[in-house]
N, C-alpha and C. Protein backbone atom coordinates (compact mmCIF):
# COMPACT_ATOMS: atom_id res chain seq x y z
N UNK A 1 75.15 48.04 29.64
CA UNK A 1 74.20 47.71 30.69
C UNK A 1 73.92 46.21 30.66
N UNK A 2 74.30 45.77 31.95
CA UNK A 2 73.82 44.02 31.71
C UNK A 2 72.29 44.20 32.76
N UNK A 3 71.25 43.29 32.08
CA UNK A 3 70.00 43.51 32.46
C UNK A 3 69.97 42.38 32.88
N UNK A 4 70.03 41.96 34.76
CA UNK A 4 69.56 40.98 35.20
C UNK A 4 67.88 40.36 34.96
N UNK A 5 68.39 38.99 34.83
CA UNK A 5 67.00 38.92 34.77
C UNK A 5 66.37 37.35 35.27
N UNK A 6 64.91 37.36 35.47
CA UNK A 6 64.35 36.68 36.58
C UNK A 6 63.47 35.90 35.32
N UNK A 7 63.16 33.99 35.12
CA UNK A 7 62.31 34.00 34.17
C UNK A 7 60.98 33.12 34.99
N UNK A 8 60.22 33.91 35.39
CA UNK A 8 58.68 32.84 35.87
C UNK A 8 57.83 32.15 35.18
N UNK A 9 57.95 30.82 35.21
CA UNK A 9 56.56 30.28 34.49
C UNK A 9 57.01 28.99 34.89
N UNK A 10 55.33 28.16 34.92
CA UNK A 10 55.38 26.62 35.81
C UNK A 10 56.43 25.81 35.04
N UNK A 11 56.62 26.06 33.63
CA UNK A 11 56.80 24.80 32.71
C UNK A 11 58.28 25.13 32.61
N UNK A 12 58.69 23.96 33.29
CA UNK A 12 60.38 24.21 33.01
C UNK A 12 61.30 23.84 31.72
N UNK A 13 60.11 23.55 31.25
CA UNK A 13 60.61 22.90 29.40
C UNK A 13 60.41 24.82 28.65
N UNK A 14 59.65 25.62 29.20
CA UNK A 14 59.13 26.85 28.62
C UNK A 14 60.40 27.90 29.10
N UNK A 15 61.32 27.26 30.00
CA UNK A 15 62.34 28.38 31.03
C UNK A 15 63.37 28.28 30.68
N UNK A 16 63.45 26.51 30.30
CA UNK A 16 64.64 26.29 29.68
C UNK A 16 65.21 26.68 28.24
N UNK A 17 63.88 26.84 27.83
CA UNK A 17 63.79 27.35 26.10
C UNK A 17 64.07 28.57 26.23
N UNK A 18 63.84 29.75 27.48
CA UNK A 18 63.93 31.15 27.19
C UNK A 18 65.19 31.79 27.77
N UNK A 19 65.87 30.49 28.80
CA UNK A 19 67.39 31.00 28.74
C UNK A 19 68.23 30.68 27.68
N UNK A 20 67.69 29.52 27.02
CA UNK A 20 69.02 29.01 25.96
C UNK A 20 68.92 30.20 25.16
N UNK A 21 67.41 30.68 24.68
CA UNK A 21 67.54 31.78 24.24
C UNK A 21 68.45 33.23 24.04
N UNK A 22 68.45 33.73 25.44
CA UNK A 22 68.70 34.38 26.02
C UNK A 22 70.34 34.48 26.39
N UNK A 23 71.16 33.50 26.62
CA UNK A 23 72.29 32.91 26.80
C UNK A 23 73.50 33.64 25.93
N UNK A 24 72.56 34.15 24.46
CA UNK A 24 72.95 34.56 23.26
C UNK A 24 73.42 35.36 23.25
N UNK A 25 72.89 36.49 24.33
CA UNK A 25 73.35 38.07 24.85
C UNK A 25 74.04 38.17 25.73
N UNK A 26 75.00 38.89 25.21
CA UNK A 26 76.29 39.14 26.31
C UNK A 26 75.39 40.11 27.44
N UNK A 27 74.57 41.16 27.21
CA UNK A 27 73.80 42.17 28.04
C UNK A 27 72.48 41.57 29.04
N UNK A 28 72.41 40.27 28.93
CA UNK A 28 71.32 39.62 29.32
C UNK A 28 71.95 38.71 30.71
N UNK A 29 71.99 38.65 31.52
CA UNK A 29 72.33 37.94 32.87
C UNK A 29 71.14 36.97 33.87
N UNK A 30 71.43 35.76 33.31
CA UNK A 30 70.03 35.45 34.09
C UNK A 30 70.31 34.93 35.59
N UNK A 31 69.09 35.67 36.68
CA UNK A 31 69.66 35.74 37.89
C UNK A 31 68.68 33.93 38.64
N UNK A 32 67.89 33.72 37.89
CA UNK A 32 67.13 32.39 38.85
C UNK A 32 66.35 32.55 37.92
N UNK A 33 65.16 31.20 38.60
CA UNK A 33 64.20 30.62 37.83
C UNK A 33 62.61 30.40 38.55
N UNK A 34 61.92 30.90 38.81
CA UNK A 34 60.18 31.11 39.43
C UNK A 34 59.36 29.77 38.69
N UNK A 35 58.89 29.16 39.63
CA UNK A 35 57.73 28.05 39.06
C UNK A 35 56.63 28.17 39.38
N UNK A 36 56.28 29.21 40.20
CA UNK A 36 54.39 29.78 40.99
C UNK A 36 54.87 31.31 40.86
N UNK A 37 53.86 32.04 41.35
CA UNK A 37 53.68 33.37 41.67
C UNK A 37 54.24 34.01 42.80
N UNK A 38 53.63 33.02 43.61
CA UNK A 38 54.34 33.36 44.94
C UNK A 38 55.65 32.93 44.94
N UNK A 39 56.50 32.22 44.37
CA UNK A 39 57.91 32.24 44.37
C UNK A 39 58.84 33.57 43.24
N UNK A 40 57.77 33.76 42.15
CA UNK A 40 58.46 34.92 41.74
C UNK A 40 58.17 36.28 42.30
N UNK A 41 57.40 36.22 42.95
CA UNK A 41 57.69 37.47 43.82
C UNK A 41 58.98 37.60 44.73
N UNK A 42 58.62 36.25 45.82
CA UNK A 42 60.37 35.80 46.50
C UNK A 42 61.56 36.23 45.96
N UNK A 43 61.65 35.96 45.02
CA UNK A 43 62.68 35.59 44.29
C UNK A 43 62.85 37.22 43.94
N UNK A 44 61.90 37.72 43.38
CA UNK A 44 62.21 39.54 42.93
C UNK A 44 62.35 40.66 44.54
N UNK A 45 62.06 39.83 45.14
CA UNK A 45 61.94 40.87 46.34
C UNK A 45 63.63 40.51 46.53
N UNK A 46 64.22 39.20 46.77
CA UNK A 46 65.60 39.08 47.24
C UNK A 46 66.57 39.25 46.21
N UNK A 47 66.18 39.00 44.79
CA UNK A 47 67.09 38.73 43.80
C UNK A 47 67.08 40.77 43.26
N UNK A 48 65.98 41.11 43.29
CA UNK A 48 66.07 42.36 42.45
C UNK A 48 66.21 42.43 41.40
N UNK A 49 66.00 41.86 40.27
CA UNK A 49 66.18 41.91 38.96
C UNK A 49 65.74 43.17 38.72
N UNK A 50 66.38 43.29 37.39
CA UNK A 50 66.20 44.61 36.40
C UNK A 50 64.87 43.78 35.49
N UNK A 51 64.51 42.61 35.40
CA UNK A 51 63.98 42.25 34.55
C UNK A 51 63.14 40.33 34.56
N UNK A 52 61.73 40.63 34.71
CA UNK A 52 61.44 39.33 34.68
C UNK A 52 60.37 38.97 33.73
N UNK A 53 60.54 37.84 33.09
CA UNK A 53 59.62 37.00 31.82
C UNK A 53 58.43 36.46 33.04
N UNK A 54 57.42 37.07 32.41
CA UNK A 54 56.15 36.29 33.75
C UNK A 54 54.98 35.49 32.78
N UNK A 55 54.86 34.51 33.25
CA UNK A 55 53.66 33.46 33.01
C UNK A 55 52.37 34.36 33.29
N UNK A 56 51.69 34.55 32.40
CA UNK A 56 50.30 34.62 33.16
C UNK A 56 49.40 34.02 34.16
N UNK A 57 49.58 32.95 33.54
CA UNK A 57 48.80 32.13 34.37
C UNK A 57 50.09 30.68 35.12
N UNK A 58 49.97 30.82 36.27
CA UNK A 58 50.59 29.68 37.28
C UNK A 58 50.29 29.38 38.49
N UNK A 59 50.84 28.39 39.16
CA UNK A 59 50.25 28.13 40.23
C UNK A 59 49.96 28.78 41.87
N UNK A 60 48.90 28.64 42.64
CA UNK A 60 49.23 29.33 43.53
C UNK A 60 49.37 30.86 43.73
N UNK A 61 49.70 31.40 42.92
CA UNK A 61 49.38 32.80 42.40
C UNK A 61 49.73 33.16 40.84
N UNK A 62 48.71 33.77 40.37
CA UNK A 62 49.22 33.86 38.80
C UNK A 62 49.75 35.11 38.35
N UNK A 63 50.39 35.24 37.24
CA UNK A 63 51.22 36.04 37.08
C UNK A 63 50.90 37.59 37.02
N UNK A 64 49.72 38.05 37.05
CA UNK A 64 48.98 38.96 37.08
C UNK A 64 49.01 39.16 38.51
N UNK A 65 48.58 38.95 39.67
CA UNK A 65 48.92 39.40 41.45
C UNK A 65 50.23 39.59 41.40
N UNK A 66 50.71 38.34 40.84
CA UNK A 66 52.30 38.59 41.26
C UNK A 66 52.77 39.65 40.88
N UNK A 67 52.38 40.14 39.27
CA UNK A 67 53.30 41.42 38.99
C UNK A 67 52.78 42.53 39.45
N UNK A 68 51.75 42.86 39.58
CA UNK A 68 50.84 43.60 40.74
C UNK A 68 51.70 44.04 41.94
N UNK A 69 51.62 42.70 43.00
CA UNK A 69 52.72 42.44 44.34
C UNK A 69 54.17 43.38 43.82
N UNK A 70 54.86 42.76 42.93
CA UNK A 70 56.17 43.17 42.54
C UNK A 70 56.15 44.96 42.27
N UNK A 71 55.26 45.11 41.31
CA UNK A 71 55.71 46.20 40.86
C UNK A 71 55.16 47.47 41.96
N UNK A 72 54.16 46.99 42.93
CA UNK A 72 54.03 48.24 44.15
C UNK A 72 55.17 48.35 44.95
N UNK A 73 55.97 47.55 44.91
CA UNK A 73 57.12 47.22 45.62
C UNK A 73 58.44 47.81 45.18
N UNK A 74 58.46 47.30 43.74
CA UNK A 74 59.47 47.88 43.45
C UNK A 74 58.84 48.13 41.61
N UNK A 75 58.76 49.27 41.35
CA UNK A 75 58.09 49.82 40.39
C UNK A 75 58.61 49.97 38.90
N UNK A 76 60.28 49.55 39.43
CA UNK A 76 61.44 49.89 38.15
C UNK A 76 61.69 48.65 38.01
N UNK A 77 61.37 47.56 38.61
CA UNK A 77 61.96 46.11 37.85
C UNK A 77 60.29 45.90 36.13
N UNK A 78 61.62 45.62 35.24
CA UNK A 78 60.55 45.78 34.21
C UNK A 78 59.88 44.14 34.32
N UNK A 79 58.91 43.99 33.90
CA UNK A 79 58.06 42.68 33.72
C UNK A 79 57.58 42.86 32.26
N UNK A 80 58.05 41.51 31.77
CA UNK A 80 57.44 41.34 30.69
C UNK A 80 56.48 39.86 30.47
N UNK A 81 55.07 39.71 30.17
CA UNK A 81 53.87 38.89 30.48
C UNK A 81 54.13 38.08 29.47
N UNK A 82 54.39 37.33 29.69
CA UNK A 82 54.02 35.82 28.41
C UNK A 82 53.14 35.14 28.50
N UNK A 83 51.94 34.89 27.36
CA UNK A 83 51.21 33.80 27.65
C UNK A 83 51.23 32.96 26.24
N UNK A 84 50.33 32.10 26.01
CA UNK A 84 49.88 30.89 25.02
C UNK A 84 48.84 31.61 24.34
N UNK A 85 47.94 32.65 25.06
CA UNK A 85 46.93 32.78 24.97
C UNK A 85 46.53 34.60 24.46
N UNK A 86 46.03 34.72 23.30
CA UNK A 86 45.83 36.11 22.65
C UNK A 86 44.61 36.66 23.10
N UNK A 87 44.41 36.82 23.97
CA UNK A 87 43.40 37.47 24.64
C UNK A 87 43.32 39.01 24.98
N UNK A 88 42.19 39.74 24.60
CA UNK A 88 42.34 41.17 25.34
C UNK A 88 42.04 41.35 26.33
N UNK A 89 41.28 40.22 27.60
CA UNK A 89 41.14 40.17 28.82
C UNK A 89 42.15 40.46 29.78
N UNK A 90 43.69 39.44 28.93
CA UNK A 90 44.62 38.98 29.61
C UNK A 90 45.47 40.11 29.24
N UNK A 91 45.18 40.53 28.29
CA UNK A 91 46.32 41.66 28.03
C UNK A 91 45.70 43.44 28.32
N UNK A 92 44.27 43.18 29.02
CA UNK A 92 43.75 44.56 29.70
C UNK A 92 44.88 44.40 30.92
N UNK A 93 44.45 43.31 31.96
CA UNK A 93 44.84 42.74 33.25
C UNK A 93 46.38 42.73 33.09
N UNK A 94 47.32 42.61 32.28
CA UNK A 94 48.43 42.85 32.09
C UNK A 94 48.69 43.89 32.49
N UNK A 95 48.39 44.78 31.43
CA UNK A 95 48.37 46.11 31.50
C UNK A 95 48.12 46.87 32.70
N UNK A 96 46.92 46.36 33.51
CA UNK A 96 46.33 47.61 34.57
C UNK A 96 47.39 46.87 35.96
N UNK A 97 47.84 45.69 35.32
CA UNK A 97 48.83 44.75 36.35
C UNK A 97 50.45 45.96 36.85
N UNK A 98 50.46 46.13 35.73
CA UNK A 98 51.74 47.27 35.72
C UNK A 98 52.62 46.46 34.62
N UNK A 99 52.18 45.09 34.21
CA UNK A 99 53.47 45.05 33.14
C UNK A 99 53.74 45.89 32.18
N UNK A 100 55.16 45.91 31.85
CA UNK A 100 55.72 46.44 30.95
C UNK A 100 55.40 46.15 29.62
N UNK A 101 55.13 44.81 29.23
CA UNK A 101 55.01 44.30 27.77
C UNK A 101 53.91 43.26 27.92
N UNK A 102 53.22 42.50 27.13
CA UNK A 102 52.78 41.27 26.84
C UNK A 102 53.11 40.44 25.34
N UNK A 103 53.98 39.68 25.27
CA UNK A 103 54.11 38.70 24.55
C UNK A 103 53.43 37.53 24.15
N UNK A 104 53.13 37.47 22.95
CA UNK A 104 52.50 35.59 22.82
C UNK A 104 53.85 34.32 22.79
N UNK A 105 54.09 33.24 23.72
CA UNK A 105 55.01 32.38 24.01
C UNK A 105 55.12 31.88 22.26
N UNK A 106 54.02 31.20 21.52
CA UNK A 106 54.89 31.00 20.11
C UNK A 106 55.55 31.73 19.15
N UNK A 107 55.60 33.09 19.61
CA UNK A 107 56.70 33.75 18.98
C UNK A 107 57.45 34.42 19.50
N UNK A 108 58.14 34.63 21.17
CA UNK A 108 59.02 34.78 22.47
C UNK A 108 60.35 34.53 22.07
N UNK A 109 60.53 33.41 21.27
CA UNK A 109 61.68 33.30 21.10
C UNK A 109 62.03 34.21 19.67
N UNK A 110 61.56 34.68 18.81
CA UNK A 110 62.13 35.11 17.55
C UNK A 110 61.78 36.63 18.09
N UNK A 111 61.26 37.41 18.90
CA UNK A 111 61.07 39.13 19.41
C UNK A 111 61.31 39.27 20.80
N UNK A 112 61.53 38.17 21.67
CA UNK A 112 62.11 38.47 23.40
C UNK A 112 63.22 39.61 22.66
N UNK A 113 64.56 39.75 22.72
CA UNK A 113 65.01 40.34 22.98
C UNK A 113 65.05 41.44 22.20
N UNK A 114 64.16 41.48 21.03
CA UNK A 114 63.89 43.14 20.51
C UNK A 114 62.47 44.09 21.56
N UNK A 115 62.00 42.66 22.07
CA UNK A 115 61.03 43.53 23.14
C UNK A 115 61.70 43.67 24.93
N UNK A 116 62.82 43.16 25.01
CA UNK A 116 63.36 43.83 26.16
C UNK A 116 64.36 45.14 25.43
N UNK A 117 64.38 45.10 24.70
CA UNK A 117 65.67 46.25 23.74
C UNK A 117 64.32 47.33 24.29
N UNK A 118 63.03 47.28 23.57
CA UNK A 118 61.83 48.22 23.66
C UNK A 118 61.52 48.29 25.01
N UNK A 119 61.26 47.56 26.21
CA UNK A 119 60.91 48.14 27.45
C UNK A 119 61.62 48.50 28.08
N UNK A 120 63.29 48.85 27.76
CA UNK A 120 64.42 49.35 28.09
C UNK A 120 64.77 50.36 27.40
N UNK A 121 63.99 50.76 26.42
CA UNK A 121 64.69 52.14 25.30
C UNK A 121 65.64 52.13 24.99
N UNK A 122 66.07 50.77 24.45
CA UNK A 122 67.93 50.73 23.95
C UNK A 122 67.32 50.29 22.84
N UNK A 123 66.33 50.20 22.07
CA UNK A 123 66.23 50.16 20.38
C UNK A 123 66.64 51.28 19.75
């Protein structure tokens, strides 16, 4: 199974770090790149990913509406929430958002892909 995938967040120093990442997996396909909310929705409505890394917080719409927007839409693209920030506010609102996962960004790169393995049931 190759799991397309979509990565949203403003900071393109934060996107660039999670494809080089990512690059690693032959099963991992990355389809584009989201810098607001309202463009990763765009982007999931035309692109369809199996799979998008979402910012919590960004511009213009934050990542919480957006995955909201996305997932009434299309309910099987998985979202997984990244933030900076360990909060149970952000990770209620995740949750009731429809994401799939919430991640903390300083450790994204050493469990991203054992936590898409987990919101995919291929662990």
């Amino acid at each position: 199974m190759i799991i397309k995938t979509l990565i949203a967040d403003d900071s393109q120093i934060f996107r660039k770090k999670v494809i080089d990442v990512l690059k690693k997996y032959t099963d991992i396909q990355i389809l584009g790149e989201a810098e607001t909310g309202e463009e990763a929705v765009n982007k999931a409505l035309t692109l369809k990913p199996d799979l998008i890394i979402m910012d919590v917080r960004m511009p213009d719409m934050d990542g919480i509406i957006a995955t909201n927007t996305i997932k009434n839409k299309y309910p099987e693209i998985k979202i997984i929430m990244a933030s900076i920030h360990d909060l149970a506010e952000y990770r209620a609102a995740a949750k009731k958002s429809g994401a799939d996962a919430y991640v903390l960004k300083r450790s994204i790169f050493h469990h991203l892909y054992t936590e898409i393995k987990n919101v995919f049931n291929l662990a």
